[in-house]
Protein backbone atom coordinates (compact mmCIF):
# COMPACT_ATOMS: atom_id res chain seq x y z
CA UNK A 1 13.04 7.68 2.01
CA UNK A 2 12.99 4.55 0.01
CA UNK A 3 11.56 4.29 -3.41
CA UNK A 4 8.50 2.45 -4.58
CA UNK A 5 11.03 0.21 -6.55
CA UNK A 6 12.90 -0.93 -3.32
CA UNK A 7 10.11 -3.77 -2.32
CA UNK A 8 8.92 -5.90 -4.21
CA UNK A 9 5.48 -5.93 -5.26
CA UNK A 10 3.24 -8.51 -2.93
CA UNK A 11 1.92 -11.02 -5.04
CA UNK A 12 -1.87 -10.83 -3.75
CA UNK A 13 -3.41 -7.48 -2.61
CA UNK A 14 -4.80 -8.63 0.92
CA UNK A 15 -4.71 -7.90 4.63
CA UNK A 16 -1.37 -8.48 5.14
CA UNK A 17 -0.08 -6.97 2.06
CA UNK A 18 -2.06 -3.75 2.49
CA UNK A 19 -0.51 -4.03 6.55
CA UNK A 20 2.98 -4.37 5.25
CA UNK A 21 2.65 -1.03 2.53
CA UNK A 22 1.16 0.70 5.58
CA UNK A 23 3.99 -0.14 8.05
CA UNK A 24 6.63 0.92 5.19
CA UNK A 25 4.45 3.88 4.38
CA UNK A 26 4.32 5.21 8.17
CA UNK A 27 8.60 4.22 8.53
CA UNK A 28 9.30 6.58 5.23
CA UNK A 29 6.99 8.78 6.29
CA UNK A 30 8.26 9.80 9.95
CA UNK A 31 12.05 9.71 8.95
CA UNK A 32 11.56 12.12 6.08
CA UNK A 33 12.82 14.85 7.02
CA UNK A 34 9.77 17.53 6.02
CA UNK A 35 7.07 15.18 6.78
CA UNK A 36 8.20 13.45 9.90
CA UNK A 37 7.88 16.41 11.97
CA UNK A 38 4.46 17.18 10.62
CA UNK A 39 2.96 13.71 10.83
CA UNK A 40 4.28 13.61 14.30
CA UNK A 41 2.78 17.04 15.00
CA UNK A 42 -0.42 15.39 14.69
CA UNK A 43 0.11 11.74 15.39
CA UNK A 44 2.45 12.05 18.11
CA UNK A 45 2.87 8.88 19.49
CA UNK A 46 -0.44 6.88 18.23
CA UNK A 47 1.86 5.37 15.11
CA UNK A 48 1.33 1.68 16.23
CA UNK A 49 -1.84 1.99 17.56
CA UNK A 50 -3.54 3.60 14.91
CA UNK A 51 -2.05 1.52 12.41
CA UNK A 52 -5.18 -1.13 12.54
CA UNK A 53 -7.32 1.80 12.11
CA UNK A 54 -4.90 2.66 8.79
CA UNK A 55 -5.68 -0.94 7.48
CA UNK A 56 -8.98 -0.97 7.70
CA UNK A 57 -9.38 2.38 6.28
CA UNK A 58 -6.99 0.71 3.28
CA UNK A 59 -8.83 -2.16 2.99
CA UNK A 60 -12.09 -0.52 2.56
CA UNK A 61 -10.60 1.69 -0.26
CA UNK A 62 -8.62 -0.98 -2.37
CA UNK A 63 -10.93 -4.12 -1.47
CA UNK A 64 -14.13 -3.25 -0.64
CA UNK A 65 -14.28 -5.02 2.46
CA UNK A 66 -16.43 -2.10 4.29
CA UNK A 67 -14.64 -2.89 7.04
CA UNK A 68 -13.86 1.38 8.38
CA UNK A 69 -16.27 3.20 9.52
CA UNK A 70 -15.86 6.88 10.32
CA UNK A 71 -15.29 10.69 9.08
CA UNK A 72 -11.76 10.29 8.46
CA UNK A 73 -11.31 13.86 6.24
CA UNK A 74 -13.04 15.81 8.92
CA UNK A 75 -11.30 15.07 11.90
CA UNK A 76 -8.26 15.41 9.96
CA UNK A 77 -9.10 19.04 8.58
CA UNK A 78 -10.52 20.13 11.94
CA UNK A 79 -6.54 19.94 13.33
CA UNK A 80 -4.52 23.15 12.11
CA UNK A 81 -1.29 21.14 11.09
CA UNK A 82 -3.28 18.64 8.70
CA UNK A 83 -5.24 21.52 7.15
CA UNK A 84 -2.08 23.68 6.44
CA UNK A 85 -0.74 20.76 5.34
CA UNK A 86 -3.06 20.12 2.50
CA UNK A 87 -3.75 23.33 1.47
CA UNK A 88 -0.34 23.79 0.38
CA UNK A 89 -0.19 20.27 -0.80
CA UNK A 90 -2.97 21.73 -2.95
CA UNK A 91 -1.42 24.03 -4.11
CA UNK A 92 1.49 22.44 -4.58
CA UNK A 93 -0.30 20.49 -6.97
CA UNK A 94 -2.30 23.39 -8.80
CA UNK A 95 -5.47 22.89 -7.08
């Protein structure tokens, strides 16, 4: 998994930054060796074609563009992998 400190930081938070941290995020993500398997459990093999959906959701958080629309905690904690997940993520954390 690489380090925050292995890319540089994009000069301009926009579309194609936030794309670019997404892409690296969902490449460290599935070969880590803990949470590869677990993202894959529920992702299976929607990486690429969910990853608009991931930028717009990112997008709407950092700039404000309003641009995703949806529920994206519930259909997340209706799956039995993601809510295992972050319960011990949780608690992980001292929640």
């Amino acid at each position: 998994m690489h380090s925050i400190t292995d890319h540089p930081k994009p000069a301009e938070l926009n579309r194609d930054s936030i794309t670019q941290l997404v892409k690296r995020f969902c490449d460290d993500v599935s070969a880590d060796r803990v949470l590869g398997p677990t993202f894959e459990a529920v992702v299976g093999d929607r990486w690429s074609s969910h990853l608009p959906r991931r930028v717009e959701f990112w997008r709407t958080v950092t700039l404000g563009s309003r641009s995703f629309t949806g529920k994206v905690f519930a259909r997340y904690m209706a799956d039995p992998v993601s809510r295992n997940f972050t319960s011990n993520a949780g608690c992980a954390c001292g929640d």
